[in-house]
N, C-alpha and C. Protein backbone atom coordinates (compact mmCIF):
# COMPACT_ATOMS: atom_id res chain seq x y z
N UNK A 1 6.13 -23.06 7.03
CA UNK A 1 5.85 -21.71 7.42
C UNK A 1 4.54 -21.71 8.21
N UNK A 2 4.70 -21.02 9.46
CA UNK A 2 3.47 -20.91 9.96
C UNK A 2 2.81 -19.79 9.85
N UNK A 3 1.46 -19.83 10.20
CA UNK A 3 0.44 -18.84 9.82
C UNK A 3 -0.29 -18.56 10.92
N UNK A 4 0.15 -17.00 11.24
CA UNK A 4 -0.80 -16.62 12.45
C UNK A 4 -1.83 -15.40 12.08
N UNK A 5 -2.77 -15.47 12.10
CA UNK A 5 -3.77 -13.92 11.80
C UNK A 5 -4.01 -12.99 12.61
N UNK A 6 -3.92 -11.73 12.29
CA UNK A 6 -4.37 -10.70 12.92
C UNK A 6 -4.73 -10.14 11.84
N UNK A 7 -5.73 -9.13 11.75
CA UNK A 7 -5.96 -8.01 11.35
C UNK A 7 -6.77 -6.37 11.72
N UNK A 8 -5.56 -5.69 11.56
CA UNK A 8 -5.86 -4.40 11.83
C UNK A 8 -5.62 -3.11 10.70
N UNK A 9 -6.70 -2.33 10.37
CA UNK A 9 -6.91 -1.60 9.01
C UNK A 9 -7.27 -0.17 9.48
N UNK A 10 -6.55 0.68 8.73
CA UNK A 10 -5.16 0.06 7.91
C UNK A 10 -4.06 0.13 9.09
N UNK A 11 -3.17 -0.57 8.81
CA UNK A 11 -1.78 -0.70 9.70
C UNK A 11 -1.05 1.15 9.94
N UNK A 12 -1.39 1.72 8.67
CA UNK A 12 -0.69 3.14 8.64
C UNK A 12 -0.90 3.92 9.28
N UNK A 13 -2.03 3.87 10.35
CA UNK A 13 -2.88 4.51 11.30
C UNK A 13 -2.33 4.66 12.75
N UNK A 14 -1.65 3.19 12.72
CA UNK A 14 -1.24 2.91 14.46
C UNK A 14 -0.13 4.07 14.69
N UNK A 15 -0.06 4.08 16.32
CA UNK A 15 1.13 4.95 16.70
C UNK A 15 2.26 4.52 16.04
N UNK A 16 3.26 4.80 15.79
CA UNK A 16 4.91 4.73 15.67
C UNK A 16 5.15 3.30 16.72
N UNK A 17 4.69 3.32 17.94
CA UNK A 17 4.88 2.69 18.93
C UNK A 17 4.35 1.73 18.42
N UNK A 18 3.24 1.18 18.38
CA UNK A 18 2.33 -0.03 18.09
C UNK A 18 3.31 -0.15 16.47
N UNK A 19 3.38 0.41 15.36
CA UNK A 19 4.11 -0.13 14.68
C UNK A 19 5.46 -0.85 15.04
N UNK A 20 6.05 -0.15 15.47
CA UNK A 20 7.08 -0.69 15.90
C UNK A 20 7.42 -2.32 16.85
N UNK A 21 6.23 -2.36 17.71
CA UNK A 21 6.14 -3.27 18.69
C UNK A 21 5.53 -4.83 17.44
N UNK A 22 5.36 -4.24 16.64
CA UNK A 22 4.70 -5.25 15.39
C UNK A 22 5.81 -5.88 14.76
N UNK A 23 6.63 -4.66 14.39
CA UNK A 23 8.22 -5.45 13.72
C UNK A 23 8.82 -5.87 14.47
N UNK A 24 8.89 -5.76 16.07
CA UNK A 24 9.53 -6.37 16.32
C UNK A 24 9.34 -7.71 16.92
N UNK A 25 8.11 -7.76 16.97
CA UNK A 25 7.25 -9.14 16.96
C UNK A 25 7.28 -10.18 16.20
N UNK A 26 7.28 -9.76 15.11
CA UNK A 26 7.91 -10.75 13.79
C UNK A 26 8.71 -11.05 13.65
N UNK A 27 10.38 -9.90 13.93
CA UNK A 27 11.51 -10.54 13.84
C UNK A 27 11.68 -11.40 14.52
N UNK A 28 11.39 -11.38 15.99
CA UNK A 28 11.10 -12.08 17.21
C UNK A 28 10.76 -13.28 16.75
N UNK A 29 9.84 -13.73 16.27
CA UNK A 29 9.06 -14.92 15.87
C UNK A 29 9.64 -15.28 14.30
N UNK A 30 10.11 -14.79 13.94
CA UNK A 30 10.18 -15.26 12.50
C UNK A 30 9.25 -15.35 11.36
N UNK A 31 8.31 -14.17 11.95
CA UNK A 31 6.88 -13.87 10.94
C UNK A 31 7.03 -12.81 10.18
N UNK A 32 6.18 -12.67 9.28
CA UNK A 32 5.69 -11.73 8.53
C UNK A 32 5.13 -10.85 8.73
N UNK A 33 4.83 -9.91 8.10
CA UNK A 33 3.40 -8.99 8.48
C UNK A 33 3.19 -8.87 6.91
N UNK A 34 1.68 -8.68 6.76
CA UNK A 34 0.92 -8.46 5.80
C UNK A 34 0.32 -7.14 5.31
N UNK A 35 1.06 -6.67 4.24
CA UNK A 35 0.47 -5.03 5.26
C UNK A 35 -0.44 -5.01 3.65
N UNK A 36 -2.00 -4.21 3.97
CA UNK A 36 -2.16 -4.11 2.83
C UNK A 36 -3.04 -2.50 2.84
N UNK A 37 -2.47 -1.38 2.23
CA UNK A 37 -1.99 -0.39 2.37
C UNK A 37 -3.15 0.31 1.08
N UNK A 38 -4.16 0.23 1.39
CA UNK A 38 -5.34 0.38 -0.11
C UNK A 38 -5.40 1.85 -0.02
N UNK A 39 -5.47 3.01 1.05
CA UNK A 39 -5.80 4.65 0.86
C UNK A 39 -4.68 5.17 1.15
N UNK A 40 -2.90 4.67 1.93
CA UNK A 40 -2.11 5.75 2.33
C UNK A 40 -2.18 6.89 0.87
N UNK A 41 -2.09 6.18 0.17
CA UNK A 41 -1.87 7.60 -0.85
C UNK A 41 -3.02 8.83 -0.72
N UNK A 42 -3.91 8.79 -0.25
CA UNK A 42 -5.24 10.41 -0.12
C UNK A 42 -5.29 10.45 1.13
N UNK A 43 -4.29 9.77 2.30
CA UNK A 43 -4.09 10.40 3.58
C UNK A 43 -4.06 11.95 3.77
N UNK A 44 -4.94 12.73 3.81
CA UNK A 44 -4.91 14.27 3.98
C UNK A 44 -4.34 15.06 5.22
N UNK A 45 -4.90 14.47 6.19
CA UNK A 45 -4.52 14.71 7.72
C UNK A 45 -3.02 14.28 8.15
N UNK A 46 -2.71 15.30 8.43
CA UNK A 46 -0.73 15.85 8.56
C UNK A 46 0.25 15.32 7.57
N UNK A 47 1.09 14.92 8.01
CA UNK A 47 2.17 14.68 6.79
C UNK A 47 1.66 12.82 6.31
N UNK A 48 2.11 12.43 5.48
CA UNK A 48 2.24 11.01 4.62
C UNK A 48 3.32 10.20 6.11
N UNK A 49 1.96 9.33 6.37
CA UNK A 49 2.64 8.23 7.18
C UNK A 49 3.49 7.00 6.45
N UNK A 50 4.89 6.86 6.81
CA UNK A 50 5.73 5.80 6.08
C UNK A 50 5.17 4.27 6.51
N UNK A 51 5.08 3.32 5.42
CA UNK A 51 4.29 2.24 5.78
C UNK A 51 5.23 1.08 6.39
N UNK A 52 4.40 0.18 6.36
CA UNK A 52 5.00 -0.77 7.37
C UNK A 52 6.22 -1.67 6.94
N UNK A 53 6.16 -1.37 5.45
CA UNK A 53 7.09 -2.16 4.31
C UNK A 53 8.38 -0.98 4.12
N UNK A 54 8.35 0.22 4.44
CA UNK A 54 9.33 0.55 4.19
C UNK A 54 9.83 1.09 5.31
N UNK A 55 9.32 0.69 6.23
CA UNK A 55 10.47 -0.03 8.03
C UNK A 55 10.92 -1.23 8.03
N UNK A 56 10.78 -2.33 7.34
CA UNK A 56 10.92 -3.52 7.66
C UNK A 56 10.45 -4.00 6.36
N UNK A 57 11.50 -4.14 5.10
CA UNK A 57 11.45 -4.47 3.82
C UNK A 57 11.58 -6.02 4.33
N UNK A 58 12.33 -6.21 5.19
CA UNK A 58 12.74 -7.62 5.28
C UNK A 58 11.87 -8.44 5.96
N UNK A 59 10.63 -7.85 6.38
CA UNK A 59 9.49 -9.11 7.10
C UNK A 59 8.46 -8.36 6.54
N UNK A 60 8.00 -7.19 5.86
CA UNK A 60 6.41 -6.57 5.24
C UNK A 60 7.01 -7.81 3.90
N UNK A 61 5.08 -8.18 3.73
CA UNK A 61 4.94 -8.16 2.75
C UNK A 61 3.70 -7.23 2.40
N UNK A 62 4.32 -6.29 1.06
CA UNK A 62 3.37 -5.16 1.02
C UNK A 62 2.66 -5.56 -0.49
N UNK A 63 0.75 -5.37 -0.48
CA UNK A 63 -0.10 -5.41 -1.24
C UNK A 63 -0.82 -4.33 -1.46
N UNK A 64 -1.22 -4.09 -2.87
CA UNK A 64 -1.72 -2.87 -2.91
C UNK A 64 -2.93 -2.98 -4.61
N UNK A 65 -3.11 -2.53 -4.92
CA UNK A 65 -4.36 -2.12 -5.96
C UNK A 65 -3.98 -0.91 -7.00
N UNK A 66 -4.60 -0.46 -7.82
CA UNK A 66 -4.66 0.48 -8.43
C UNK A 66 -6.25 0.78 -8.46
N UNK A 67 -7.02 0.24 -7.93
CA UNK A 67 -8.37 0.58 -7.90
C UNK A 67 -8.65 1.79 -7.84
N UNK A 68 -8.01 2.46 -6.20
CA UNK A 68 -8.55 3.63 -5.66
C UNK A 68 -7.71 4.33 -6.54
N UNK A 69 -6.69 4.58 -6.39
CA UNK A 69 -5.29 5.24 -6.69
C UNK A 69 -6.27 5.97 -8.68
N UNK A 70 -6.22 4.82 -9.46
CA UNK A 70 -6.51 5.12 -11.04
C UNK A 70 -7.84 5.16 -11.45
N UNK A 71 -8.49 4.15 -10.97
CA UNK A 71 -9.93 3.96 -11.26
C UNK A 71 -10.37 2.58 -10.61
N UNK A 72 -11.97 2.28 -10.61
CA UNK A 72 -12.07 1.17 -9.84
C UNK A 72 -12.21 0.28 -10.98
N UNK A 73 -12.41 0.17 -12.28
CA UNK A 73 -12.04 -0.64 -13.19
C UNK A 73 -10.97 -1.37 -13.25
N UNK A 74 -10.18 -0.47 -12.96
CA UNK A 74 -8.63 -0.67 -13.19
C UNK A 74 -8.15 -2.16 -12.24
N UNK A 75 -8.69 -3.24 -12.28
CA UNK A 75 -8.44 -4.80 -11.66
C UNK A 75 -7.48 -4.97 -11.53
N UNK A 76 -6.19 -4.41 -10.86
CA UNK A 76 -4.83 -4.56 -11.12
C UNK A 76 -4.06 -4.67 -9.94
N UNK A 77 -3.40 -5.33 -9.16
CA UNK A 77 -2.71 -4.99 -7.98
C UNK A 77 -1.28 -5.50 -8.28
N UNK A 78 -0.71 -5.35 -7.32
CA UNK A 78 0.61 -5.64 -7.13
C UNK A 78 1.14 -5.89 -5.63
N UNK A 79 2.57 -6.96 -5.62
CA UNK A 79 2.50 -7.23 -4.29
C UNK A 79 4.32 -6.64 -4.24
N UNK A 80 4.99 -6.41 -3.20
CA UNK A 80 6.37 -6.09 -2.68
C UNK A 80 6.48 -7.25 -1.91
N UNK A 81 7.12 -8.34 -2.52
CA UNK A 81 7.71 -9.05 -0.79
C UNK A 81 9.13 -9.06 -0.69
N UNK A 82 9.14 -8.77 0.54
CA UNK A 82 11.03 -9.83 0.94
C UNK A 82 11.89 -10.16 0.16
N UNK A 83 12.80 -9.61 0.22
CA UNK A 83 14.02 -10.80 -0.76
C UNK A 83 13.81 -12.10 -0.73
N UNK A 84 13.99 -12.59 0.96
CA UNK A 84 14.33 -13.64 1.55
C UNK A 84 12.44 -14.71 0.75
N UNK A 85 11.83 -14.42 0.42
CA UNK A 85 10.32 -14.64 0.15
C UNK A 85 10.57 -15.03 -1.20
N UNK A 86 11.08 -14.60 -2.25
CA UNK A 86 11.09 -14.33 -3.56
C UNK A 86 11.42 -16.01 -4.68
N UNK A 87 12.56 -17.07 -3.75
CA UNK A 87 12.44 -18.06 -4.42
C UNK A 87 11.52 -18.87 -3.96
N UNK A 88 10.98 -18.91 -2.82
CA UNK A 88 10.07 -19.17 -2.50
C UNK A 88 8.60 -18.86 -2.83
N UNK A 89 8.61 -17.63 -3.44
CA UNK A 89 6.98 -17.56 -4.04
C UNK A 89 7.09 -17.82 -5.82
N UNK A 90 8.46 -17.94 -6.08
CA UNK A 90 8.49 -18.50 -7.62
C UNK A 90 8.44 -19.70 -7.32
N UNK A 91 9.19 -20.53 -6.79
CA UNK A 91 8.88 -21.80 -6.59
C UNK A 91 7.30 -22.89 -6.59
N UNK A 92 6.24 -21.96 -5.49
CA UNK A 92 4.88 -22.63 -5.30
C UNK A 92 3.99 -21.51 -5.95
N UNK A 93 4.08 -20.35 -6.72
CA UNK A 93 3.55 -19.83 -7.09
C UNK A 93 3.48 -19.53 -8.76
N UNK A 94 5.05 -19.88 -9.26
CA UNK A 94 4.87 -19.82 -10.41
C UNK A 94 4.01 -20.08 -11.87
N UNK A 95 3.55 -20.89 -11.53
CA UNK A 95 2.82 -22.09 -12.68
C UNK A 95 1.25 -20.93 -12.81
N UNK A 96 1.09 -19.69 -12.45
CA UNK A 96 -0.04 -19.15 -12.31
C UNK A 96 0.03 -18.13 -13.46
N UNK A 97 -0.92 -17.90 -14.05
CA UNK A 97 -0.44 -16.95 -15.33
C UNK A 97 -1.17 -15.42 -14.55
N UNK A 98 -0.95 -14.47 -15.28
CA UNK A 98 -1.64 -13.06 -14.78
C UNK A 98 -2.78 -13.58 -15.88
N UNK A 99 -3.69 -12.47 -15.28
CA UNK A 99 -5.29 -12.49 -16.14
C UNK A 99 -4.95 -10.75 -16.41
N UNK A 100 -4.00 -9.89 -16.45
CA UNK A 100 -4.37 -9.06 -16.73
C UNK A 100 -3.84 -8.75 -18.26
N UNK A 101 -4.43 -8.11 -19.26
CA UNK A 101 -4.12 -8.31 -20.33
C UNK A 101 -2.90 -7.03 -20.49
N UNK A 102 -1.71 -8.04 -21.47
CA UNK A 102 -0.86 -7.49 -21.61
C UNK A 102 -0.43 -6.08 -21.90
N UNK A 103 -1.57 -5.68 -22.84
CA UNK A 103 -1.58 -4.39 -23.31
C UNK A 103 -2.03 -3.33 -22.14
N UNK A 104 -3.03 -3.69 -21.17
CA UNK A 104 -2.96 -2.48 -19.80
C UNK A 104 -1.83 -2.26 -19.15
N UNK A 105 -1.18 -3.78 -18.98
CA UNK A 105 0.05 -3.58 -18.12
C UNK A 105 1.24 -2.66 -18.65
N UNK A 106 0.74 -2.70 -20.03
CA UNK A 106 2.54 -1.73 -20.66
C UNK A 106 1.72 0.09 -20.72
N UNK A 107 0.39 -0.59 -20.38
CA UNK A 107 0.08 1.49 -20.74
C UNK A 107 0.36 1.89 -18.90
N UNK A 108 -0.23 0.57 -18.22
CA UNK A 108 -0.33 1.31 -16.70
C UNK A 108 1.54 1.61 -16.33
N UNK A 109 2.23 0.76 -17.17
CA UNK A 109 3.91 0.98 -17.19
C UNK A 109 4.25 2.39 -17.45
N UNK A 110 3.98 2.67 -18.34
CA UNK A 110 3.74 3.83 -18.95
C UNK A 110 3.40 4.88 -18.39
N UNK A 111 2.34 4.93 -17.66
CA UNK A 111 1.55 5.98 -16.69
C UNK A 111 2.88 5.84 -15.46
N UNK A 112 3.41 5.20 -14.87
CA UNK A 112 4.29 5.30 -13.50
C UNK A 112 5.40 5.94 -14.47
N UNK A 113 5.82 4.88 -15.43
CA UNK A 113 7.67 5.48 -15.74
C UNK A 113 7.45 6.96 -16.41
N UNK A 114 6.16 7.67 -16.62
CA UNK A 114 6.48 8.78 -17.58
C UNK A 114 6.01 9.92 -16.44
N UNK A 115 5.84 9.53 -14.87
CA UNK A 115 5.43 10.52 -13.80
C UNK A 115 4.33 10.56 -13.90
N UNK A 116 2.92 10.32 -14.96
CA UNK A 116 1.76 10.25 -14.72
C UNK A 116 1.18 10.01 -13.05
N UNK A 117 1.01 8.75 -12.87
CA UNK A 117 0.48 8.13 -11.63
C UNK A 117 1.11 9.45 -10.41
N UNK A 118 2.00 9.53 -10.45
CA UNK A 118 2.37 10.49 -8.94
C UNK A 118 1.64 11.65 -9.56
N UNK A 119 1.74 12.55 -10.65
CA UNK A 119 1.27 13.75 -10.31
C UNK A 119 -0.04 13.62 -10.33
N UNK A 120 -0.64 12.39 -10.45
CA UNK A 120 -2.35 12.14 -10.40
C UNK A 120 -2.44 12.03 -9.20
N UNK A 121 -2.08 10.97 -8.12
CA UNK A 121 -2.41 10.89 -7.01
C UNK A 121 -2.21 12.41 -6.38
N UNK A 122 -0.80 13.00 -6.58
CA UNK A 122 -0.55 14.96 -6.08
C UNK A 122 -1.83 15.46 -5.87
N UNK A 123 -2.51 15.81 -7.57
CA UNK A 123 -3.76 16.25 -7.64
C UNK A 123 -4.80 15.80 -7.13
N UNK A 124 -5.12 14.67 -6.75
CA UNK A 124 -5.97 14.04 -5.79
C UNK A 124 -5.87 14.71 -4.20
N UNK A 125 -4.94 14.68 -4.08
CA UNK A 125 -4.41 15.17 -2.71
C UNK A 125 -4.64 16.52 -2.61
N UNK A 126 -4.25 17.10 -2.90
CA UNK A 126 -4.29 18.71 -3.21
C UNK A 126 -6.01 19.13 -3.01
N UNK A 127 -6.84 18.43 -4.38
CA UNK A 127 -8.22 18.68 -3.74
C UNK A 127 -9.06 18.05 -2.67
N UNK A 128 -8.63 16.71 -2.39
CA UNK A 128 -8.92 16.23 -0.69
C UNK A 128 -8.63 17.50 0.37
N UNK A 129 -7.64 17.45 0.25
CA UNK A 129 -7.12 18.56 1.39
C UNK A 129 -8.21 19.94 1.19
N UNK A 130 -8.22 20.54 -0.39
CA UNK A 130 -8.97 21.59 -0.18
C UNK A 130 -10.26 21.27 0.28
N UNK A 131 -10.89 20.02 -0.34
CA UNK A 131 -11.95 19.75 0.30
C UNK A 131 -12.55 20.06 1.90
N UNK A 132 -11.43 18.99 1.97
CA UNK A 132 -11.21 18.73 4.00
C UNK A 132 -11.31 20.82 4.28
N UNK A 133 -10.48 21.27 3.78
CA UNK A 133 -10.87 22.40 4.46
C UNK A 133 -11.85 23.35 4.54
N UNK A 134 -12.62 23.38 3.29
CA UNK A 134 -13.58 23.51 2.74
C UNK A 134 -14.82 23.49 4.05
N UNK A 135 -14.94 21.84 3.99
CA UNK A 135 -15.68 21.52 4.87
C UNK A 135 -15.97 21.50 6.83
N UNK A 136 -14.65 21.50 6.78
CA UNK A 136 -14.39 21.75 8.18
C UNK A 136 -14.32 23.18 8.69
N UNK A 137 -14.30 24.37 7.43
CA UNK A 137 -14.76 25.91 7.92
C UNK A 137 -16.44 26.06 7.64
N UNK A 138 -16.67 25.04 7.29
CA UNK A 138 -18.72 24.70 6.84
C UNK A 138 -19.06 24.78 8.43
N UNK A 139 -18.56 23.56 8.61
CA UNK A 139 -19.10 23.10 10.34
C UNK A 139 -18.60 23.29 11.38
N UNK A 140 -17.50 24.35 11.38
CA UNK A 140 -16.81 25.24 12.51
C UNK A 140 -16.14 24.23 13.55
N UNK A 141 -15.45 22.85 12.34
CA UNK A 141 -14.35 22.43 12.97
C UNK A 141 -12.95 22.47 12.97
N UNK A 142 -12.66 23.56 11.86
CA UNK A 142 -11.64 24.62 11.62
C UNK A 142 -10.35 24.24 12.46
């Protein structure tokens, strides 16, 4: 597998166009993209941009945190890759244990499967936005 770098932050930002010209760059080449997606969730400004992993499940590999999202304690991430990726990252990756202790992982389980986590991030959103408006009738950029 080869390895080419770019990076541009965050990816969720670019036009439609420039996204697009990205997937199809990879399929093209037989690459990846790396998308690592740390604030779409408190995006305030217009609607929730769809990320780069859920245009192209089959070449994103998508990384993400619970830092911002729960707390910055919260040391926890998680990755989405590829089908086509999957015996392949058990294969050279397996033998690695998690460091996160078992008992966060079944409460942070807990917090997603019982709707916690979404209506937290909601409420996050909700006062960003009031914020944002808040402030932008302060400095008469309204």
């Amino acid at each position: 597998m080869q390895s080419v770098g770019a990076a541009c932050h965050p990816l969720s930002q670019l036009p439609a166009a420039k996204r697009a010209e990205y997937i199809d760059w990879a399929r093209r080449g037989g690459a990846f993209i790396v998308e690592d997606d740390y604030a779409s969730e408190f995006a305030v400004a217009g609607r929730q941009i769809d990320t780069m992993f859920s245009l192209a499940p089959d070449i994103v590999v998508y990384v993400n945190t619970f830092t911002k999202t729960i707390a910055p304690a919260m040391r926890m991430g998680y990755m989405l890759l590829p089908e086509s990726l999957d015996t392949l990252f058990s294969k050279k990756l397996d033998f690695y244990s998690c460091t996160v202790p078992v008992f966060e992982q079944y409460v942070l389980a807990e917090f997603i499967n019982n709707g916690d986590l979404e209506r937290s991030i909601n409420r996050r959103r909700r006062r960003l936005r009031r914020d944002r408006q808040l402030f932008s009738k302060e400095d008469g950029t309204d």
